[in-house]
C-alpha atoms as a PDB file:
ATOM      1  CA  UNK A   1       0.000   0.000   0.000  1.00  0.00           C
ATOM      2  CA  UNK A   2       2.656   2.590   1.149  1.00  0.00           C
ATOM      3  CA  UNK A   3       4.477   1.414  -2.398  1.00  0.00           C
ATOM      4  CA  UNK A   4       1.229   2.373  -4.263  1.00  0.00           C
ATOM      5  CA  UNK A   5       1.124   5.843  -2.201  1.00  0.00           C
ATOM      6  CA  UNK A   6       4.466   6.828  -3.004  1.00  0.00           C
ATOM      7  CA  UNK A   7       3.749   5.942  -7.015  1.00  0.00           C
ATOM      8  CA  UNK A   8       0.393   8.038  -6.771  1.00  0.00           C
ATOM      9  CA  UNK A   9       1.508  10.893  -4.856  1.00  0.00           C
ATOM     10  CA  UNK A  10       4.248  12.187  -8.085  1.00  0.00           C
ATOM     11  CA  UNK A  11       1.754  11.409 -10.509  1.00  0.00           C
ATOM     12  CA  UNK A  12      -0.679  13.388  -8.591  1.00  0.00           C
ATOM     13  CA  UNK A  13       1.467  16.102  -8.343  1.00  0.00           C
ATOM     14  CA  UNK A  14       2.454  15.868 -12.035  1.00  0.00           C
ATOM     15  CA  UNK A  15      -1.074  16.461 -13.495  1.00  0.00           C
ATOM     16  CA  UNK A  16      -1.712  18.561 -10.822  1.00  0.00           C
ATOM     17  CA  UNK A  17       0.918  20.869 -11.903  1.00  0.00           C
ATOM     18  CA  UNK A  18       0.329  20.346 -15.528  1.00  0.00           C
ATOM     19  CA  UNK A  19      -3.281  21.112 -15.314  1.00  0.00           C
ATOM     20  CA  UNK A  20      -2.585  24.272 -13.202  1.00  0.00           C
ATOM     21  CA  UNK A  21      -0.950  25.965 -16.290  1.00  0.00           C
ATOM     22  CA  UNK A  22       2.732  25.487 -15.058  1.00  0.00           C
ATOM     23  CA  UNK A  23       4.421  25.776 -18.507  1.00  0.00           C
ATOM     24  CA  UNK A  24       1.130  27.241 -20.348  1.00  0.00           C
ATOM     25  CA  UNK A  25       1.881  30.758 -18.431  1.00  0.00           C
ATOM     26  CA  UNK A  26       4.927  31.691 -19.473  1.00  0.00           C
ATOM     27  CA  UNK A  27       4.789  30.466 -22.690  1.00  0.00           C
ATOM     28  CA  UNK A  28       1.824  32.401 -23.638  1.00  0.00           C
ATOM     29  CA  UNK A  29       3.107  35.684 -22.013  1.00  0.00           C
ATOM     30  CA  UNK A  30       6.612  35.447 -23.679  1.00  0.00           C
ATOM     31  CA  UNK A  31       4.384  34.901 -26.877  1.00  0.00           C
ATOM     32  CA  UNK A  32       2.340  38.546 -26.034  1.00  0.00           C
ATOM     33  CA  UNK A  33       5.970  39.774 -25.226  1.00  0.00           C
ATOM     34  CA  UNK A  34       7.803  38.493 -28.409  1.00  0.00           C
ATOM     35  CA  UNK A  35       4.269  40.085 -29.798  1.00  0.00           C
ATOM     36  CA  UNK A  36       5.362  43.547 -28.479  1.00  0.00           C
ATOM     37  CA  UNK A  37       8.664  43.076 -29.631  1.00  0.00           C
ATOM     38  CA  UNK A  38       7.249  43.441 -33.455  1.00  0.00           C
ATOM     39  CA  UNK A  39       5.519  46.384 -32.185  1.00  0.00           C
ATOM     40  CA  UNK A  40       8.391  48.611 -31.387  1.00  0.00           C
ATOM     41  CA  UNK A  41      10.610  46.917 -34.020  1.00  0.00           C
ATOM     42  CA  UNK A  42       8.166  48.751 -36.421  1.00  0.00           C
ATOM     43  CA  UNK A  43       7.565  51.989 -34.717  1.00  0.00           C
ATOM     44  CA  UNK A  44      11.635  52.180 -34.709  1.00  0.00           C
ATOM     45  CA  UNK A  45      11.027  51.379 -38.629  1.00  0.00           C
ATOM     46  CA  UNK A  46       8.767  54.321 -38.809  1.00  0.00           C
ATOM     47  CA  UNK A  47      11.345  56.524 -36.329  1.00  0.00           C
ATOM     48  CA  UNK A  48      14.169  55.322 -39.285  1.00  0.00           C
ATOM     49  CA  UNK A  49      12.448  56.464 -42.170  1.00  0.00           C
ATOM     50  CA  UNK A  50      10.995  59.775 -40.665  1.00  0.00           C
ATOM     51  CA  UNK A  51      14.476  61.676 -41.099  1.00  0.00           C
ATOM     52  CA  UNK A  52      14.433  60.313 -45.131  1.00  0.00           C
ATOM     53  CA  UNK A  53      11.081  61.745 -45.413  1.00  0.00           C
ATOM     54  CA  UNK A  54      12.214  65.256 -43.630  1.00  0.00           C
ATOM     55  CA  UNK A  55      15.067  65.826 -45.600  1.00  0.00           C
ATOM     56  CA  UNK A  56      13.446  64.904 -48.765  1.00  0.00           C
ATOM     57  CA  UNK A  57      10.221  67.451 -48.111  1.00  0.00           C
ATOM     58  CA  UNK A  58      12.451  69.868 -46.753  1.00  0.00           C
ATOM     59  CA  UNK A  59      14.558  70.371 -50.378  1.00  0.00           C
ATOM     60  CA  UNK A  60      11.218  71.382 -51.616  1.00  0.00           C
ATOM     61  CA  UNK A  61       8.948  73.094 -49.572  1.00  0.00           C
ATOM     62  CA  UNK A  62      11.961  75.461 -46.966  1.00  0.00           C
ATOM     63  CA  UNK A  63       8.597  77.742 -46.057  1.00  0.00           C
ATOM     64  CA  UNK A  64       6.651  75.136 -44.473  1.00  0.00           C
ATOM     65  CA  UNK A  65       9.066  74.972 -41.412  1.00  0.00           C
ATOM     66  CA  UNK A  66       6.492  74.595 -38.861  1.00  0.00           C
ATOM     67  CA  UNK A  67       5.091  71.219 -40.357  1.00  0.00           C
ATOM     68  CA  UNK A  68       8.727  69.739 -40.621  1.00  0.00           C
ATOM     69  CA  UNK A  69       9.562  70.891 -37.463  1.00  0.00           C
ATOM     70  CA  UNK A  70       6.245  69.371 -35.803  1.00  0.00           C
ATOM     71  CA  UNK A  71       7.253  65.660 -37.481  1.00  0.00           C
ATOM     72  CA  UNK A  72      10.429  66.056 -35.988  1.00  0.00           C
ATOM     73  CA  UNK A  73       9.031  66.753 -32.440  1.00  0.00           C
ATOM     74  CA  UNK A  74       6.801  64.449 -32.589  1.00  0.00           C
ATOM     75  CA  UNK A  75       9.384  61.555 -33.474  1.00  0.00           C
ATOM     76  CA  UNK A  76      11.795  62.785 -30.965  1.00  0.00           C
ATOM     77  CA  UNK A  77       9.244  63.022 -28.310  1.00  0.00           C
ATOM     78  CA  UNK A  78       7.780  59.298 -29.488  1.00  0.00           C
ATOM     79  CA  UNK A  79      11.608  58.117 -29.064  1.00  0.00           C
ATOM     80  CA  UNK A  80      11.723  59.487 -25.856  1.00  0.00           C
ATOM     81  CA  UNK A  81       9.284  56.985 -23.980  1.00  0.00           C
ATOM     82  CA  UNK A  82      10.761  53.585 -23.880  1.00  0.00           C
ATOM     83  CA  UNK A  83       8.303  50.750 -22.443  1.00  0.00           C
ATOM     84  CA  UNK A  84      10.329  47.505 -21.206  1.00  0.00           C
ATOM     85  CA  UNK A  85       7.784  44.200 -20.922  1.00  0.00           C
ATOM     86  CA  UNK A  86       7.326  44.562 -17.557  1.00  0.00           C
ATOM     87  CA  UNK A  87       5.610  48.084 -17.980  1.00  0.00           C
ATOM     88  CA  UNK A  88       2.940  46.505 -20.177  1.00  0.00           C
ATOM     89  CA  UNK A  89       1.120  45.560 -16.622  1.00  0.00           C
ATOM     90  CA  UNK A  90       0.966  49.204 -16.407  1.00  0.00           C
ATOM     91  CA  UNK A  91      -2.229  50.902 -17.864  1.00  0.00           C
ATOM     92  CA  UNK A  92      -0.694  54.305 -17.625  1.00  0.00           C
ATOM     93  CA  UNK A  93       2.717  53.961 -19.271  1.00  0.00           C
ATOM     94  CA  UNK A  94       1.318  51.793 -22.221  1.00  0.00           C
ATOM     95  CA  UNK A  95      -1.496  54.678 -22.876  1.00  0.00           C
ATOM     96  CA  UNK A  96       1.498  57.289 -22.828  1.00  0.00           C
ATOM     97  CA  UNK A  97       3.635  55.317 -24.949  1.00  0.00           C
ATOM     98  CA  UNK A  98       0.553  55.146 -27.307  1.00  0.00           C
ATOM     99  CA  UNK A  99      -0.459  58.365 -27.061  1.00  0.00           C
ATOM    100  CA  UNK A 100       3.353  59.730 -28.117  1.00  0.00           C
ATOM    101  CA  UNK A 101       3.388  57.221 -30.809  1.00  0.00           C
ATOM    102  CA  UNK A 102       0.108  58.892 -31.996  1.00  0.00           C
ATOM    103  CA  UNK A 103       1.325  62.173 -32.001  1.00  0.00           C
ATOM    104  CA  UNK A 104       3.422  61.058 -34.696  1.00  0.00           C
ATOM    105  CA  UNK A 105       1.161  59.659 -36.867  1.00  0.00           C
ATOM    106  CA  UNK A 106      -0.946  63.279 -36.640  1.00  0.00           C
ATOM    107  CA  UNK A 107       2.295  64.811 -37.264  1.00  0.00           C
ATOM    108  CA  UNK A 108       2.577  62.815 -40.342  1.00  0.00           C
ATOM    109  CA  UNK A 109      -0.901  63.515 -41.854  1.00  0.00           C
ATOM    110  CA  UNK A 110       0.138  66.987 -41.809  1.00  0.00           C
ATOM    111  CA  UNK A 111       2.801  66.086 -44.777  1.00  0.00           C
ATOM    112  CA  UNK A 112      -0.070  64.786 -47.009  1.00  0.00           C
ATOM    113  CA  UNK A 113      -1.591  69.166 -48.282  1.00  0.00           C
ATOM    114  CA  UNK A 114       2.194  69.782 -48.396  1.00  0.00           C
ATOM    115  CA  UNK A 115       2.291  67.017 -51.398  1.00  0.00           C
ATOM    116  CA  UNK A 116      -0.507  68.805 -52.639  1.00  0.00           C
ATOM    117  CA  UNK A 117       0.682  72.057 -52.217  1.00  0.00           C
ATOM    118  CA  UNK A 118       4.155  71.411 -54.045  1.00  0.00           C
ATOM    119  CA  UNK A 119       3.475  69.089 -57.246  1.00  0.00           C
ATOM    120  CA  UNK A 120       7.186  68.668 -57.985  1.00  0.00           C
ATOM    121  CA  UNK A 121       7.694  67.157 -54.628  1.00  0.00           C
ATOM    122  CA  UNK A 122       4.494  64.823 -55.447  1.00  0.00           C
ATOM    123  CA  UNK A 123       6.470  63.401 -58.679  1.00  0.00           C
ATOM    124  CA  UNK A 124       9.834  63.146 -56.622  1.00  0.00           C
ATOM    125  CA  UNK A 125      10.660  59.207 -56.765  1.00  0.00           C
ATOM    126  CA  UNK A 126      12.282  59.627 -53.541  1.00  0.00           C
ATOM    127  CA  UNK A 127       9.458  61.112 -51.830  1.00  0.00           C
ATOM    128  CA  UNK A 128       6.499  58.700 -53.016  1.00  0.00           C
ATOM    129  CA  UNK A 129       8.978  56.076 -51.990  1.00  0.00           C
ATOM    130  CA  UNK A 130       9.720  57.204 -48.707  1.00  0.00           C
ATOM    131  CA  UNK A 131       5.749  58.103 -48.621  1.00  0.00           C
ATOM    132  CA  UNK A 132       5.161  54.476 -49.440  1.00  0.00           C
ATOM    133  CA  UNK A 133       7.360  53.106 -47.081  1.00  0.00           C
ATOM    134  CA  UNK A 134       5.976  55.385 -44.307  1.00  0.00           C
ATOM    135  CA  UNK A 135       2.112  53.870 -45.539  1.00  0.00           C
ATOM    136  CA  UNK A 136       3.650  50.339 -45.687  1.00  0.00           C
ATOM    137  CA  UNK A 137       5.006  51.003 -42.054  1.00  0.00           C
ATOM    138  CA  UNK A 138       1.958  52.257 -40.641  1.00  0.00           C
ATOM    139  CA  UNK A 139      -0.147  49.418 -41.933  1.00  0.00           C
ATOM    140  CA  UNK A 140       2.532  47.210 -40.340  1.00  0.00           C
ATOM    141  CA  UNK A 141       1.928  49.015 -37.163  1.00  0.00           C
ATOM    142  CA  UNK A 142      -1.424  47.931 -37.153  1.00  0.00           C
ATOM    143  CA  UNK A 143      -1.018  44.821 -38.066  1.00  0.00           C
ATOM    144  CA  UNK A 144       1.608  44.336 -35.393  1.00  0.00           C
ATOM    145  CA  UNK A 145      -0.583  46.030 -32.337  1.00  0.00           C
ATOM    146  CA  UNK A 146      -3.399  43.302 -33.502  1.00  0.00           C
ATOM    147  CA  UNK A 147      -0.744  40.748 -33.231  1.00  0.00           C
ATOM    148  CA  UNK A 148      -0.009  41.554 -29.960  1.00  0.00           C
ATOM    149  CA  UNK A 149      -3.395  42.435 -29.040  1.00  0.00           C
ATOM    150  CA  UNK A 150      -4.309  38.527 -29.767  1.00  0.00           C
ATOM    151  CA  UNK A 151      -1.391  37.819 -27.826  1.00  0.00           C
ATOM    152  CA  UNK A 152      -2.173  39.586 -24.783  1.00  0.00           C
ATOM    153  CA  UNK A 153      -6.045  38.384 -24.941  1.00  0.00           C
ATOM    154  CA  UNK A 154      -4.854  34.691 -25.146  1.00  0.00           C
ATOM    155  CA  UNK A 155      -2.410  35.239 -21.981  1.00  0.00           C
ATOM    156  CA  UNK A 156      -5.315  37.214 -19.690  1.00  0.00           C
ATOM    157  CA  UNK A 157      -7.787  34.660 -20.942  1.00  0.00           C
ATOM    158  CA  UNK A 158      -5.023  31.552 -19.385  1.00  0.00           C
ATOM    159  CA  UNK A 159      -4.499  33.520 -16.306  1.00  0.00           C
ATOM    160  CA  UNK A 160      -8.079  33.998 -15.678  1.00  0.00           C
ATOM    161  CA  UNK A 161      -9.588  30.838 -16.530  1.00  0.00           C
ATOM    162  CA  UNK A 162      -9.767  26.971 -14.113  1.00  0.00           C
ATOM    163  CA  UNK A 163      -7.492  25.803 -13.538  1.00  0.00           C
ATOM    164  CA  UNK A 164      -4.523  27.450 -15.206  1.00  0.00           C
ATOM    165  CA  UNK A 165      -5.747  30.940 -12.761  1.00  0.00           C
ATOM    166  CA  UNK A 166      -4.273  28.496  -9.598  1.00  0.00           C
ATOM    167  CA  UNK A 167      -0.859  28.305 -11.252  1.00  0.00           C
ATOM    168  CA  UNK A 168      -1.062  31.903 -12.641  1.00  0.00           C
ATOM    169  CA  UNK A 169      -1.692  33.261  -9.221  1.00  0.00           C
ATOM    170  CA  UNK A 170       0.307  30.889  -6.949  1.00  0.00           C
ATOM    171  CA  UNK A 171       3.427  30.812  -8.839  1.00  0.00           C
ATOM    172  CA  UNK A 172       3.590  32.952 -10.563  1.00  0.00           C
ATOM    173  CA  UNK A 173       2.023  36.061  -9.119  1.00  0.00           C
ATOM    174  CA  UNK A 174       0.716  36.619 -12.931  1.00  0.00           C
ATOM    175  CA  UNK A 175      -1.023  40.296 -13.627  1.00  0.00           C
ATOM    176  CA  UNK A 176      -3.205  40.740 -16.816  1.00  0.00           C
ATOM    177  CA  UNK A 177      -1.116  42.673 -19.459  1.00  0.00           C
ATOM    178  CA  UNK A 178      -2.733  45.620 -20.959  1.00  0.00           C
ATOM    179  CA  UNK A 179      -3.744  45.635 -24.803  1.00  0.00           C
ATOM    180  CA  UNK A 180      -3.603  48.724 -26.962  1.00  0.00           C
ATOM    181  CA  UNK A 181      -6.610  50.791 -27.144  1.00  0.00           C
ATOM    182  CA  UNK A 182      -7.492  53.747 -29.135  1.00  0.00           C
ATOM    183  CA  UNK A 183      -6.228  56.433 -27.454  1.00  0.00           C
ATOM    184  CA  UNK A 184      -8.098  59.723 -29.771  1.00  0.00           C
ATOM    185  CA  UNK A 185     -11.498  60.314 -28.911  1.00  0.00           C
ATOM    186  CA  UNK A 186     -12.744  61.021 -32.106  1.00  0.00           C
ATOM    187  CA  UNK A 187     -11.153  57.803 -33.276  1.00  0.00           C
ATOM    188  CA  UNK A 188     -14.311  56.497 -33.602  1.00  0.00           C
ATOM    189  CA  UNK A 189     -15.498  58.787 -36.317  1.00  0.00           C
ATOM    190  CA  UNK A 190     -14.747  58.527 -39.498  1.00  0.00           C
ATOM    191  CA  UNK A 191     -12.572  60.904 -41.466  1.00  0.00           C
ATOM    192  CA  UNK A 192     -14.210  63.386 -43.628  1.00  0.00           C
ATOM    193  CA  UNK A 193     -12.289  63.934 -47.015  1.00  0.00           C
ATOM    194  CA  UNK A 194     -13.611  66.778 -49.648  1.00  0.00           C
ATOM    195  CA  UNK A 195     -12.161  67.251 -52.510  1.00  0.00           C
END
């Protein structure tokens, strides 16, 4: 009998453990972090290309200082807030990080009448390619805050569901991570565009 006892009691212990989310925890939060990895990888793409983009409007349209200048604030401020993985337990420093990464994007919209304004710059190769890159980036962006987004949903689910919640909260101490949210109030709405 004691033989049998000290057979059961391991295996016990071993599907107790497994069940409990032991290895599905950190696996699934290293997947939302390697998620937010891809996430700042590609705002630093869109950090790289902004002094391209600068330069280039800036041979052609001198006078509009106070858009170029406004890009280049905004980037600068953007590069300014750093978020580590830990901080993404942190409602407050992801919406600031956010909300300085939006800034740029604004910033950026404000290049589009210039494009309008100066129509050599619009037929510059380097400019619609820099443009494009700065379109392909943003779209990346997106793609890359849904990644993570799914990543972070998948981990909060784990740690909140039986049984894995035991192991998430026993051992591990585990917090919910925070997703990205829209940050503009108006973001919402719809752009109007009149031509």
């Amino acid at each position: 009998m004691s033989r049998l006892l000290r057979l059961l009691v391991p295996i016990t212990m071993t599907l107790a453990l497994g069940a409990c989310g032991v290895n599905t925890i950190p696996t699934k939060e290293e997947a939302a972090k390697a998620a937010w990895a891809q996430v700042e990888n590609q705002y630093q793409r869109r950090a790289d290309l902004i002094p391209n983009l600068v330069s280039t409007v800036q041979g052609y349209a001198k006078q509009e200082k106070d858009v170029l200048v406004g890009v280049t604030q905004a980037r600068a401020s953007a590069n300014a807030i750093h978020l580590s993985t830990d901080d993404l337990k942190d409602p407050a420093k992801v919406a600031a990080y956010e909300e300085a990464q939006n800034h740029v994007s604004a910033s950026l919209t404000a290049l589009r009448p210039l494009q309008e304004a100066y129509p050599d710059l619009k037929s510059n190769a380097n400019f619609m390619a820099l443009q494009s890159q700065l379109e392909g980036t943003e779209n990346r962006i997106t793609i890359a805050r849904q990644d993570y987004n799914t990543s972070v949903q998948d981990y909060n689910t784990t740690i909140r569901t039986f049984p894995a919640m035991i192991g998430a909260k026993v051992i591990y101490g585990a917090k919910p991570l925070v997703p990205f949210k829209a940050t503009t109030a108006n973001a919402q709405v719809a752009p109007t565009v009149k031509f």
